[in-house]
PDB file of N, CA and C in Angstrom:
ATOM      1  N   UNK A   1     -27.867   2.775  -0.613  1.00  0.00           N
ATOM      2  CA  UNK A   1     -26.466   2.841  -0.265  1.00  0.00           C
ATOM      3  C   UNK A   1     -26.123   4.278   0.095  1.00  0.00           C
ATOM      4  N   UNK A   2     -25.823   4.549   1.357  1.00  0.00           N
ATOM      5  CA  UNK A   2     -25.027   5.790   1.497  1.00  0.00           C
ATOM      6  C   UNK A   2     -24.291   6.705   0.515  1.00  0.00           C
ATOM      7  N   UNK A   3     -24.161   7.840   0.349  1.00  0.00           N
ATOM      8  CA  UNK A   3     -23.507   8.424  -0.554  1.00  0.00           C
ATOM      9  C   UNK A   3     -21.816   8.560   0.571  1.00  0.00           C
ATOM     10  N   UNK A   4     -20.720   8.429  -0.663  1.00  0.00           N
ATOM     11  CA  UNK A   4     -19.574   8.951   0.271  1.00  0.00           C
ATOM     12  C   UNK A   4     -19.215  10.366   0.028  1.00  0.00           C
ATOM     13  N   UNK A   5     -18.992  10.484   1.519  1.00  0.00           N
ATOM     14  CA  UNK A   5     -18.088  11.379   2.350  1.00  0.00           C
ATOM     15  C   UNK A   5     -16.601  11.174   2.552  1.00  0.00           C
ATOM     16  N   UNK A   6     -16.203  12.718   2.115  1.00  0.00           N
ATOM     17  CA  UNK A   6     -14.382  12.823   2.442  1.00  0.00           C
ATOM     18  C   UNK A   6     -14.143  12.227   3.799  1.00  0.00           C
ATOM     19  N   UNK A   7     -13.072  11.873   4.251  1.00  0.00           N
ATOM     20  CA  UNK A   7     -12.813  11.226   5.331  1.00  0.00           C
ATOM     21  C   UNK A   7     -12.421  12.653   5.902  1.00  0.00           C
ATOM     22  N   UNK A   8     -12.520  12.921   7.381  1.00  0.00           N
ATOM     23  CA  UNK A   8     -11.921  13.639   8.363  1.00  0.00           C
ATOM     24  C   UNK A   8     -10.476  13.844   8.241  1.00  0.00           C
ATOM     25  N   UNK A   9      -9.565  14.537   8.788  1.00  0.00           N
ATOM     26  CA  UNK A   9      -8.501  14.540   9.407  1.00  0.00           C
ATOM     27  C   UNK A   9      -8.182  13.409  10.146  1.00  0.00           C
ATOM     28  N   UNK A  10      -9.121  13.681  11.328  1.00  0.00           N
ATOM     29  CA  UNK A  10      -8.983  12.116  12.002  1.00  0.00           C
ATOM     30  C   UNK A  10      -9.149  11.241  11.632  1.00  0.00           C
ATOM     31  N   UNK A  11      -9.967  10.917  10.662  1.00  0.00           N
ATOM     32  CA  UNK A  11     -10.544   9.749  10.370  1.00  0.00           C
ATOM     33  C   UNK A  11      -8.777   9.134   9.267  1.00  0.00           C
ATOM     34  N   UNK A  12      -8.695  10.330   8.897  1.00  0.00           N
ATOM     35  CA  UNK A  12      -7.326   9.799   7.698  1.00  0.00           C
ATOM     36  C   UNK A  12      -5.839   9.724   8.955  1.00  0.00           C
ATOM     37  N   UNK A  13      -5.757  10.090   9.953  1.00  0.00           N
ATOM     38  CA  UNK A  13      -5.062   9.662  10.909  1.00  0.00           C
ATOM     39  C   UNK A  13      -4.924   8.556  11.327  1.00  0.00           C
ATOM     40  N   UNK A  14      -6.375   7.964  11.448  1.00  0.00           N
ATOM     41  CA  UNK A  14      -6.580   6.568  11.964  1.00  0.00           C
ATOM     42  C   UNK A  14      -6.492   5.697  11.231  1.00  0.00           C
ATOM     43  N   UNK A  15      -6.641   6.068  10.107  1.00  0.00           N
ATOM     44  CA  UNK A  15      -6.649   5.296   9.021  1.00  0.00           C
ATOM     45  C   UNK A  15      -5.132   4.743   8.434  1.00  0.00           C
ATOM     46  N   UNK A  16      -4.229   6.118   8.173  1.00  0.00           N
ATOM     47  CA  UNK A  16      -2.771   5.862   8.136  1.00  0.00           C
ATOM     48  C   UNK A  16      -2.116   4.640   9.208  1.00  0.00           C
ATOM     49  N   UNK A  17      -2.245   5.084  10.303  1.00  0.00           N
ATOM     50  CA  UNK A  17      -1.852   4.855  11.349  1.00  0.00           C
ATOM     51  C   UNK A  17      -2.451   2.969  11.417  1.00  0.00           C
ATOM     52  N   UNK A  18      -3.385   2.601  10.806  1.00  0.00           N
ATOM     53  CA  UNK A  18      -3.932   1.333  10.697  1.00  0.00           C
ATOM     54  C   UNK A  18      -3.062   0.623   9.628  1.00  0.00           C
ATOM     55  N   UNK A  19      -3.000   0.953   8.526  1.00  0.00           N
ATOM     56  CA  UNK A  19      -2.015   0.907   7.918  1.00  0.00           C
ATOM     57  C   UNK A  19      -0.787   0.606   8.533  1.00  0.00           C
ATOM     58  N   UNK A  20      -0.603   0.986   8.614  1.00  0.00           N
ATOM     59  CA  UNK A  20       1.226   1.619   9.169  1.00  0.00           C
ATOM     60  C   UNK A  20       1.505   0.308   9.954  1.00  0.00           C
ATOM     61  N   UNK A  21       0.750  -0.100  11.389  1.00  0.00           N
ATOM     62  CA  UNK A  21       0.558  -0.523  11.989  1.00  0.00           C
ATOM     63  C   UNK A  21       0.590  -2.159  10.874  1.00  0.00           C
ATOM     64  N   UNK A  22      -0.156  -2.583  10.376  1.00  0.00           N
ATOM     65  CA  UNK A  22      -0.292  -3.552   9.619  1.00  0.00           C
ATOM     66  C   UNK A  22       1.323  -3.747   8.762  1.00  0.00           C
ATOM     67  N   UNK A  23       1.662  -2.604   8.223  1.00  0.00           N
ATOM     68  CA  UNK A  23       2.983  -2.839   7.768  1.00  0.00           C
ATOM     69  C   UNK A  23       4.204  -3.060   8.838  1.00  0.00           C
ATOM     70  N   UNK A  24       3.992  -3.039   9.923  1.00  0.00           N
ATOM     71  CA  UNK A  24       5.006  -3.080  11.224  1.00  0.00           C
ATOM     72  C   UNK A  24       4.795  -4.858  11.640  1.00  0.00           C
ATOM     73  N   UNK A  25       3.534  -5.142  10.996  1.00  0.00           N
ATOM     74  CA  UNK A  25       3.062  -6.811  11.543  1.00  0.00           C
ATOM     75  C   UNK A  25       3.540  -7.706  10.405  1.00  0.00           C
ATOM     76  N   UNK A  26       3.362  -7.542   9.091  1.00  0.00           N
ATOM     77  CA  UNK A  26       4.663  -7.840   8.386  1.00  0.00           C
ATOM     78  C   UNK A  26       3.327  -8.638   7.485  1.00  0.00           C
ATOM     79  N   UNK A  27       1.730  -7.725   7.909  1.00  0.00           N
ATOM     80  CA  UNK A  27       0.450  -8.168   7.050  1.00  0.00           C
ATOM     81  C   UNK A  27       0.077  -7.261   5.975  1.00  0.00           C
ATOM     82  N   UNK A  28       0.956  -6.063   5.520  1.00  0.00           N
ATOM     83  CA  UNK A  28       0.759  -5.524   4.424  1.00  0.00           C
ATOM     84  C   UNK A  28       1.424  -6.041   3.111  1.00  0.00           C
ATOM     85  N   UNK A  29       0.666  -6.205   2.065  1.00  0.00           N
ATOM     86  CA  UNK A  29       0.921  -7.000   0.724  1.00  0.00           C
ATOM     87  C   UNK A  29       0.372  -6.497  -0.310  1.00  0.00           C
ATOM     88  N   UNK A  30       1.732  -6.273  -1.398  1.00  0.00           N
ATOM     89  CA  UNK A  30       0.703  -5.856  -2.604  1.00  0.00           C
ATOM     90  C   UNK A  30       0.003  -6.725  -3.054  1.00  0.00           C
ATOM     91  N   UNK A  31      -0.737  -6.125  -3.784  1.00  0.00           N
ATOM     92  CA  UNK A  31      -1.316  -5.285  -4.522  1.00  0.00           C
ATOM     93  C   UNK A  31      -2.613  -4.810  -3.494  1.00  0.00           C
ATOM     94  N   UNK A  32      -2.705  -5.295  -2.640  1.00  0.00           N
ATOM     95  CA  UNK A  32      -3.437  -4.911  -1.329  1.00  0.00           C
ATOM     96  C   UNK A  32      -3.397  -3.834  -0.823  1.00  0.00           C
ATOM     97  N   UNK A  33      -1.598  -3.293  -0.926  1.00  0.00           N
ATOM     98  CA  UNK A  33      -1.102  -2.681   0.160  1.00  0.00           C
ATOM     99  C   UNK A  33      -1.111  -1.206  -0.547  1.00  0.00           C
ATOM    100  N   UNK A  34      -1.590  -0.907  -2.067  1.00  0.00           N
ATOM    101  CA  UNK A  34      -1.805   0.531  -2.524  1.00  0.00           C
ATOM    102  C   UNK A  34      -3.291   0.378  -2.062  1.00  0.00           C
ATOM    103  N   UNK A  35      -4.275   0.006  -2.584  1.00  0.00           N
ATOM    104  CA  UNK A  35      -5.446  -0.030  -2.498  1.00  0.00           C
ATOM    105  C   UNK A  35      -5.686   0.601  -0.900  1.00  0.00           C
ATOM    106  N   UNK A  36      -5.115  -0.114   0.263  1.00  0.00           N
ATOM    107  CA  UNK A  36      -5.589   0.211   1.555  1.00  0.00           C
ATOM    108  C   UNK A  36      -5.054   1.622   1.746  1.00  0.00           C
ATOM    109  N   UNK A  37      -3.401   1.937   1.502  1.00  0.00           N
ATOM    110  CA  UNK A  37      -3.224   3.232   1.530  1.00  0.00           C
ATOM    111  C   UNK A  37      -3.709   4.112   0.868  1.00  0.00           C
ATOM    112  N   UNK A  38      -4.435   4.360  -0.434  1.00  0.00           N
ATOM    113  CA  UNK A  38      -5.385   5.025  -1.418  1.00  0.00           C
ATOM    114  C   UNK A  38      -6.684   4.838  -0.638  1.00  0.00           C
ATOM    115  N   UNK A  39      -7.121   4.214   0.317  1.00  0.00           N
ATOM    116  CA  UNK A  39      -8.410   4.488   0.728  1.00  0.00           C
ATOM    117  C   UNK A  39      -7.941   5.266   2.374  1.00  0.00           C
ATOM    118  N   UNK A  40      -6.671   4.482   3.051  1.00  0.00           N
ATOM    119  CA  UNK A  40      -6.472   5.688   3.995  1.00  0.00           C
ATOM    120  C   UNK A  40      -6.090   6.704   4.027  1.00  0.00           C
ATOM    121  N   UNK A  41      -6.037   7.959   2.466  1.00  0.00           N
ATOM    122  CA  UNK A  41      -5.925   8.969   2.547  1.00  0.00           C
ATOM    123  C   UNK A  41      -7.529   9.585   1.920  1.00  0.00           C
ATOM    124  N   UNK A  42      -8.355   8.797   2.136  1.00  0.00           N
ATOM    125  CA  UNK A  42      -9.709   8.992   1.529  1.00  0.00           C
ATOM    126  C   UNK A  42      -9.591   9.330  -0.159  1.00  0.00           C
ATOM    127  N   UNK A  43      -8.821   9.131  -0.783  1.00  0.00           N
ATOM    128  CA  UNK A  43      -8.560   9.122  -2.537  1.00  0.00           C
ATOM    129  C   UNK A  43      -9.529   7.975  -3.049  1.00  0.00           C
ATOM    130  N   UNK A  44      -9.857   8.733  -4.360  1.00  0.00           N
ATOM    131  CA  UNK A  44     -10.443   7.792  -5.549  1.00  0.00           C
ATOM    132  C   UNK A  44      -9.158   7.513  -6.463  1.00  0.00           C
ATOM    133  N   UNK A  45      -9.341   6.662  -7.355  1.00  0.00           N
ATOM    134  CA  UNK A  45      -8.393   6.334  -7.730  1.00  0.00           C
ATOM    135  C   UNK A  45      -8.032   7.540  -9.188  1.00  0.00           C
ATOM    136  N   UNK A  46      -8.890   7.853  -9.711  1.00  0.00           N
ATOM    137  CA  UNK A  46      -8.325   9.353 -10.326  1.00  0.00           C
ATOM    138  C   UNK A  46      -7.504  10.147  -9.409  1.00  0.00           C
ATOM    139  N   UNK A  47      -7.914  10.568  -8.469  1.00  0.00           N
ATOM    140  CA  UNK A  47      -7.382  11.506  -7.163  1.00  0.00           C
ATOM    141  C   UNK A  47      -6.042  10.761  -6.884  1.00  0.00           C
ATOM    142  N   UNK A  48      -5.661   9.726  -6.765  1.00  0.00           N
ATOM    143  CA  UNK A  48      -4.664   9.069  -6.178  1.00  0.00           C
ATOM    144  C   UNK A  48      -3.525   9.237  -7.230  1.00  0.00           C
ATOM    145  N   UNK A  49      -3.953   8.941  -8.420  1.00  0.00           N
ATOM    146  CA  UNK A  49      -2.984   8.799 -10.016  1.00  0.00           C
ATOM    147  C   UNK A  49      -2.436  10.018  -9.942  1.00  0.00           C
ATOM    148  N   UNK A  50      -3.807  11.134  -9.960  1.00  0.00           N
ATOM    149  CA  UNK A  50      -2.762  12.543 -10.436  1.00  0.00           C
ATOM    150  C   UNK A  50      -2.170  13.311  -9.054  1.00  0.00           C
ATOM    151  N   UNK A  51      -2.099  12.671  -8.219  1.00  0.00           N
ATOM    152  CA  UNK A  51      -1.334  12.681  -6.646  1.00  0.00           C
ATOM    153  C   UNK A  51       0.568  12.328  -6.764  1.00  0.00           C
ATOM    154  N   UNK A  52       0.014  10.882  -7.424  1.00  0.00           N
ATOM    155  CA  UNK A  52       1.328  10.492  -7.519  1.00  0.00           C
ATOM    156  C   UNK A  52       1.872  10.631  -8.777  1.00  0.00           C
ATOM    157  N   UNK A  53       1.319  11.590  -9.972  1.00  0.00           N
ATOM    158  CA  UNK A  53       1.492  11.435 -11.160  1.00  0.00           C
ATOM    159  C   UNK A  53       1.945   9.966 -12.192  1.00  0.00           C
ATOM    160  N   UNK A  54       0.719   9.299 -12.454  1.00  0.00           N
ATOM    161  CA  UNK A  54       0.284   8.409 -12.822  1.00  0.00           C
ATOM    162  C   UNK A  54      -1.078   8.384 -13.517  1.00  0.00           C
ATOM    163  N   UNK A  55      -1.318   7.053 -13.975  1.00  0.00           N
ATOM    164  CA  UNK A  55      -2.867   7.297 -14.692  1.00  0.00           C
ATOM    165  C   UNK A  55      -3.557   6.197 -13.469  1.00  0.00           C
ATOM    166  N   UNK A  56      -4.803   6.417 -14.088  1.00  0.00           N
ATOM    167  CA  UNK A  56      -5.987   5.693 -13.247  1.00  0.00           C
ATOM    168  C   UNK A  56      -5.785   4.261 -13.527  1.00  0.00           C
ATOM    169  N   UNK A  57      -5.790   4.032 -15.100  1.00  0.00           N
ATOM    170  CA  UNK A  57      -5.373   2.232 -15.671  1.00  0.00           C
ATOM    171  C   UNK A  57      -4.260   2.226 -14.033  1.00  0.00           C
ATOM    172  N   UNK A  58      -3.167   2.811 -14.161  1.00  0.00           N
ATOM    173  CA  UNK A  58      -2.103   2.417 -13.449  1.00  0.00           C
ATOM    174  C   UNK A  58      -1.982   1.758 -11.905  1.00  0.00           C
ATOM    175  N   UNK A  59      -3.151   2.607 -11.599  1.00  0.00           N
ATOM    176  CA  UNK A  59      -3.537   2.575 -10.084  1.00  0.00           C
ATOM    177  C   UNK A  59      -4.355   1.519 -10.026  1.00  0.00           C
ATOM    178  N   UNK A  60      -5.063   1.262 -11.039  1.00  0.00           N
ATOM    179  CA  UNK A  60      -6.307   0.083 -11.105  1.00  0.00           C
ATOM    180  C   UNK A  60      -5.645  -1.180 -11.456  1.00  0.00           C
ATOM    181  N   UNK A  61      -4.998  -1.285 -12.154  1.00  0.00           N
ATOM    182  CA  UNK A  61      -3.558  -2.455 -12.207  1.00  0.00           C
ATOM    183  C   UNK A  61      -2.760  -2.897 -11.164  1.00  0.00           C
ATOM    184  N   UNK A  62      -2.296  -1.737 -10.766  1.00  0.00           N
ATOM    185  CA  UNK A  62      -1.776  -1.914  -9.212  1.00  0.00           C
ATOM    186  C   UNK A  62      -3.001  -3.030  -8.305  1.00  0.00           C
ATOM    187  N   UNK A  63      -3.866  -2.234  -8.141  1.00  0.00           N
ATOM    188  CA  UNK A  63      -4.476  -2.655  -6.940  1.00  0.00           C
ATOM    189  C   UNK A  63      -5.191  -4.077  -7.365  1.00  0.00           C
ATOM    190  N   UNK A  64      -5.405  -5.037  -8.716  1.00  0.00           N
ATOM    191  CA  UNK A  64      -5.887  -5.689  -9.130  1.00  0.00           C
ATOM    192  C   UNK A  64      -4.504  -6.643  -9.031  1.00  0.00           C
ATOM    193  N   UNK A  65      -3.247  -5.751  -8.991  1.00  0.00           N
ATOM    194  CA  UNK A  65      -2.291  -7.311  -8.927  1.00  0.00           C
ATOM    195  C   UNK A  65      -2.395  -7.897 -10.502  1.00  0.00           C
ATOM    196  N   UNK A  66      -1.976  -6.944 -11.582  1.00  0.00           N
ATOM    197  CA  UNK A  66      -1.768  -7.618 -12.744  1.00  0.00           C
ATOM    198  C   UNK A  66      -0.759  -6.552 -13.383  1.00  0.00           C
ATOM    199  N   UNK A  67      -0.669  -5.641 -12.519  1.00  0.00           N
ATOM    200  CA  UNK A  67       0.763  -4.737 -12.856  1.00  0.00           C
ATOM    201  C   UNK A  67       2.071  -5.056 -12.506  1.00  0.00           C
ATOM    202  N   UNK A  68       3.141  -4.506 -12.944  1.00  0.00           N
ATOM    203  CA  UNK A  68       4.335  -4.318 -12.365  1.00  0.00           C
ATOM    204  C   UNK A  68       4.820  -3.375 -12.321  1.00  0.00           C
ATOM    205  N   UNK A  69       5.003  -2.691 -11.177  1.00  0.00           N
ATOM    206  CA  UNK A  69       4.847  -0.665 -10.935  1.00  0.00           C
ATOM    207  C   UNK A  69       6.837  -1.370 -10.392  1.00  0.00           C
ATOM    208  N   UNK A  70       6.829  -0.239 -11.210  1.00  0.00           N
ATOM    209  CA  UNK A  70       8.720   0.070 -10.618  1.00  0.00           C
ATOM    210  C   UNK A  70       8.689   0.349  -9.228  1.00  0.00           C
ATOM    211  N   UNK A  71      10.048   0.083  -8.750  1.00  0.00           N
ATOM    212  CA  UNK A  71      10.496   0.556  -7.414  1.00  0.00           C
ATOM    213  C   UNK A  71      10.201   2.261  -7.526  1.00  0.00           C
ATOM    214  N   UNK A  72      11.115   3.166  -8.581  1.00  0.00           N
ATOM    215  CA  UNK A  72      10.570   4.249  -7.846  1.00  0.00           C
ATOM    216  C   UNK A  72       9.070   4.937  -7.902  1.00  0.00           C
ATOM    217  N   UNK A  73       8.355   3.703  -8.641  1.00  0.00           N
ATOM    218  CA  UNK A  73       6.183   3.815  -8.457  1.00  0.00           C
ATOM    219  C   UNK A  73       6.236   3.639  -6.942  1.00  0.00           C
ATOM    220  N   UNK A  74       6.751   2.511  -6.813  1.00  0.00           N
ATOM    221  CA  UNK A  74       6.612   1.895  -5.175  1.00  0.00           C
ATOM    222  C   UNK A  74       6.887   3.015  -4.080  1.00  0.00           C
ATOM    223  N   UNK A  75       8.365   3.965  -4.505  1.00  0.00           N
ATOM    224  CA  UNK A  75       9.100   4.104  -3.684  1.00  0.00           C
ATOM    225  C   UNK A  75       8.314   5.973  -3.374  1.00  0.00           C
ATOM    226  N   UNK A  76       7.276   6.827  -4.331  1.00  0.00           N
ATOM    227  CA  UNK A  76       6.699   7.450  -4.531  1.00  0.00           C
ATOM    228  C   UNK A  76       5.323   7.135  -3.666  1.00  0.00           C
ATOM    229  N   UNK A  77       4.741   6.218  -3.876  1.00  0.00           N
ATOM    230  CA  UNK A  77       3.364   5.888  -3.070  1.00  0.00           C
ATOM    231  C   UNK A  77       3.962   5.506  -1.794  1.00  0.00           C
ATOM    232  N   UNK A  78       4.819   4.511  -1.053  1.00  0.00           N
ATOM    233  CA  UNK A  78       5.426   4.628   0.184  1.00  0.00           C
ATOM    234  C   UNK A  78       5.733   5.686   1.108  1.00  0.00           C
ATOM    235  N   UNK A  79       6.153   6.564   0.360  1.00  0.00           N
ATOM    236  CA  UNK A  79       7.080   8.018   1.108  1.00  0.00           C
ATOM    237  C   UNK A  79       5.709   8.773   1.493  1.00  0.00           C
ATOM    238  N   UNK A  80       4.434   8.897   0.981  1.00  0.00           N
ATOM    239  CA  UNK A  80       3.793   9.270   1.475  1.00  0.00           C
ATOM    240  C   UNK A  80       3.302   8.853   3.188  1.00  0.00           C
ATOM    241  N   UNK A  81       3.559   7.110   2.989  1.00  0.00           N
ATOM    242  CA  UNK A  81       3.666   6.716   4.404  1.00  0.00           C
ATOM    243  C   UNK A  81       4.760   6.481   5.155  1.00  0.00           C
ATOM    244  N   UNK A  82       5.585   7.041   4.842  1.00  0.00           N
ATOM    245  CA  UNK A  82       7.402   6.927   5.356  1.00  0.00           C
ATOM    246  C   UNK A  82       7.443   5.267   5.394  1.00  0.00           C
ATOM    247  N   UNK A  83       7.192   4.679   4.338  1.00  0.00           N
ATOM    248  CA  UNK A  83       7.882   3.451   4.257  1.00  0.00           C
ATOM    249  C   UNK A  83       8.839   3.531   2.808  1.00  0.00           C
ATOM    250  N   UNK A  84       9.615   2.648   3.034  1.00  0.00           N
ATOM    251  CA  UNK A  84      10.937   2.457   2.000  1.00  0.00           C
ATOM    252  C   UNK A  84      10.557   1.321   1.163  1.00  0.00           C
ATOM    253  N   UNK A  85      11.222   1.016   0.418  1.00  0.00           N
ATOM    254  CA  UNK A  85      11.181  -0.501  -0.660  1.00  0.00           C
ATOM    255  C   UNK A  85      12.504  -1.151   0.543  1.00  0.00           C
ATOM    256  N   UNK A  86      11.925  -2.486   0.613  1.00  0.00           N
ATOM    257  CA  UNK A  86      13.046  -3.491   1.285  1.00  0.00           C
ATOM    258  C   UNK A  86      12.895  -4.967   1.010  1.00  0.00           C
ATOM    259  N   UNK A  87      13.802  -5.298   1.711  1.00  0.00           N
ATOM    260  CA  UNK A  87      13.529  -7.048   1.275  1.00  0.00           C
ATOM    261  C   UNK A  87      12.531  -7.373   2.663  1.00  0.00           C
ATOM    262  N   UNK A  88      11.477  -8.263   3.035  1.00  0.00           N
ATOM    263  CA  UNK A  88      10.921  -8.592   3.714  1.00  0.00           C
ATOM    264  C   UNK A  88      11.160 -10.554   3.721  1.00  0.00           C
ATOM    265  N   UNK A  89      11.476 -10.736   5.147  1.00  0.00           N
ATOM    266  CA  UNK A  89      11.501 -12.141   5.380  1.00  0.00           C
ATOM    267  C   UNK A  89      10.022 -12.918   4.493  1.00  0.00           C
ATOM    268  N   UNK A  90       9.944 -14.177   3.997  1.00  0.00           N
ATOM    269  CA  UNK A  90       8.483 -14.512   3.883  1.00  0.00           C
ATOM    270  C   UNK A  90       8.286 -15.468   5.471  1.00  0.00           C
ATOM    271  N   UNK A  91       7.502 -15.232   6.106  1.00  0.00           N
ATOM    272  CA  UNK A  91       6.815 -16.384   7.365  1.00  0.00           C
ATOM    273  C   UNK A  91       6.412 -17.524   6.520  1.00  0.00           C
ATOM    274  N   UNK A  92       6.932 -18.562   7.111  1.00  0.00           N
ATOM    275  CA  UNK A  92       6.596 -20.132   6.271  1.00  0.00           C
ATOM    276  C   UNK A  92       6.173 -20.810   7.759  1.00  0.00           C
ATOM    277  N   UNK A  93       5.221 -21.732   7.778  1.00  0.00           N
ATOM    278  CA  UNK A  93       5.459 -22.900   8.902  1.00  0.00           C
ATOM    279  C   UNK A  93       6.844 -24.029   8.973  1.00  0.00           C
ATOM    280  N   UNK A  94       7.074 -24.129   7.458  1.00  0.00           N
ATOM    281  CA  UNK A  94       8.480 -24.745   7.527  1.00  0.00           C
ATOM    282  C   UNK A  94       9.919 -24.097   8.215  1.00  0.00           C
ATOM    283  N   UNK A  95      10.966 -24.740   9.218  1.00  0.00           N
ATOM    284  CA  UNK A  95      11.949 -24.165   9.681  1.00  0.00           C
ATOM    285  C   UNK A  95      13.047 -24.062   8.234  1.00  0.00           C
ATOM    286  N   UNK A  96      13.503 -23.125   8.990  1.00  0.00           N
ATOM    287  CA  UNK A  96      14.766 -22.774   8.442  1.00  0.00           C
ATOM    288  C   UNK A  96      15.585 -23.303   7.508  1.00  0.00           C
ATOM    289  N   UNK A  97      16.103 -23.506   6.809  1.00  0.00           N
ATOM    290  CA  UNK A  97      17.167 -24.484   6.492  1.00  0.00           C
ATOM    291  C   UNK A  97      18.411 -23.809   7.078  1.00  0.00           C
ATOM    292  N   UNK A  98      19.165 -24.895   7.320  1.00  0.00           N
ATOM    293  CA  UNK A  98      20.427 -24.517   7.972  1.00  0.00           C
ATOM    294  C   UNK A  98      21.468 -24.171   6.746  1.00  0.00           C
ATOM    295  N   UNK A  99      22.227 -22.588   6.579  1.00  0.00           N
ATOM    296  CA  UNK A  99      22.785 -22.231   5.612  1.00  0.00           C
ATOM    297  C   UNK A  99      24.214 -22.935   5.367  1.00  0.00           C
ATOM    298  N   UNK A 100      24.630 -23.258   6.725  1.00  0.00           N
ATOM    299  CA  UNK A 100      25.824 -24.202   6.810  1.00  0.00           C
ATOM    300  C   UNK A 100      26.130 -25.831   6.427  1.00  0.00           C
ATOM    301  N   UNK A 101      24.803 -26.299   6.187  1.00  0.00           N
ATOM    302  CA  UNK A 101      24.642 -27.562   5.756  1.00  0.00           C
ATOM    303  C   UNK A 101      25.265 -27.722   4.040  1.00  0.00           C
TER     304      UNK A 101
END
């Protein structure tokens, strides 16, 4: 197995930017959605915790989807990617219900 290497500049450009991009398609999801941004700034998850001042359990919870990180956890790991906390539509195959009914 390869040993790892820090990611580039570029490489963490492209990487954000993949991201980012995924959150604009409405396919970014936690507990998914720390994990991918913690790997597109090339961070381990020690590196990531004392980034955002947090512990490692915390980050490893997060990304396992058995945590519940506050809005301003959320709103701290976001700002690094200029995203906000918001409400997001869910996509269903089912229509609408009509609110006037």
């Amino acid at each position: 197995m390869p040993r790892w290497r820090k990611p580039t500049k570029e490489e963490i450009r492209d990487r954000r930017a993949a991201v980012s991009a995924k959150a604009r398609a409405g396919e970014l999801r936690l507990p998914h959605a720390v994990a991918e941004m913690r790997h597109a700034l090339g961070l381990s998850q020690p590196e990531f915790a004392k980034l955002f001042k947090m512990t490692t359990r915390q980050v490893a919870e997060i990304e396992r989807g058995v945590a519940n990180p506050t809005s301003e956890t959320l709103q701290k790991i976001g700002r690094a990617f200029g995203f906000q906390i918001g409400f997001v539509p869910i996509t269903s195959s089912r229509p609408a219900r009509n609110a006037q009914a």
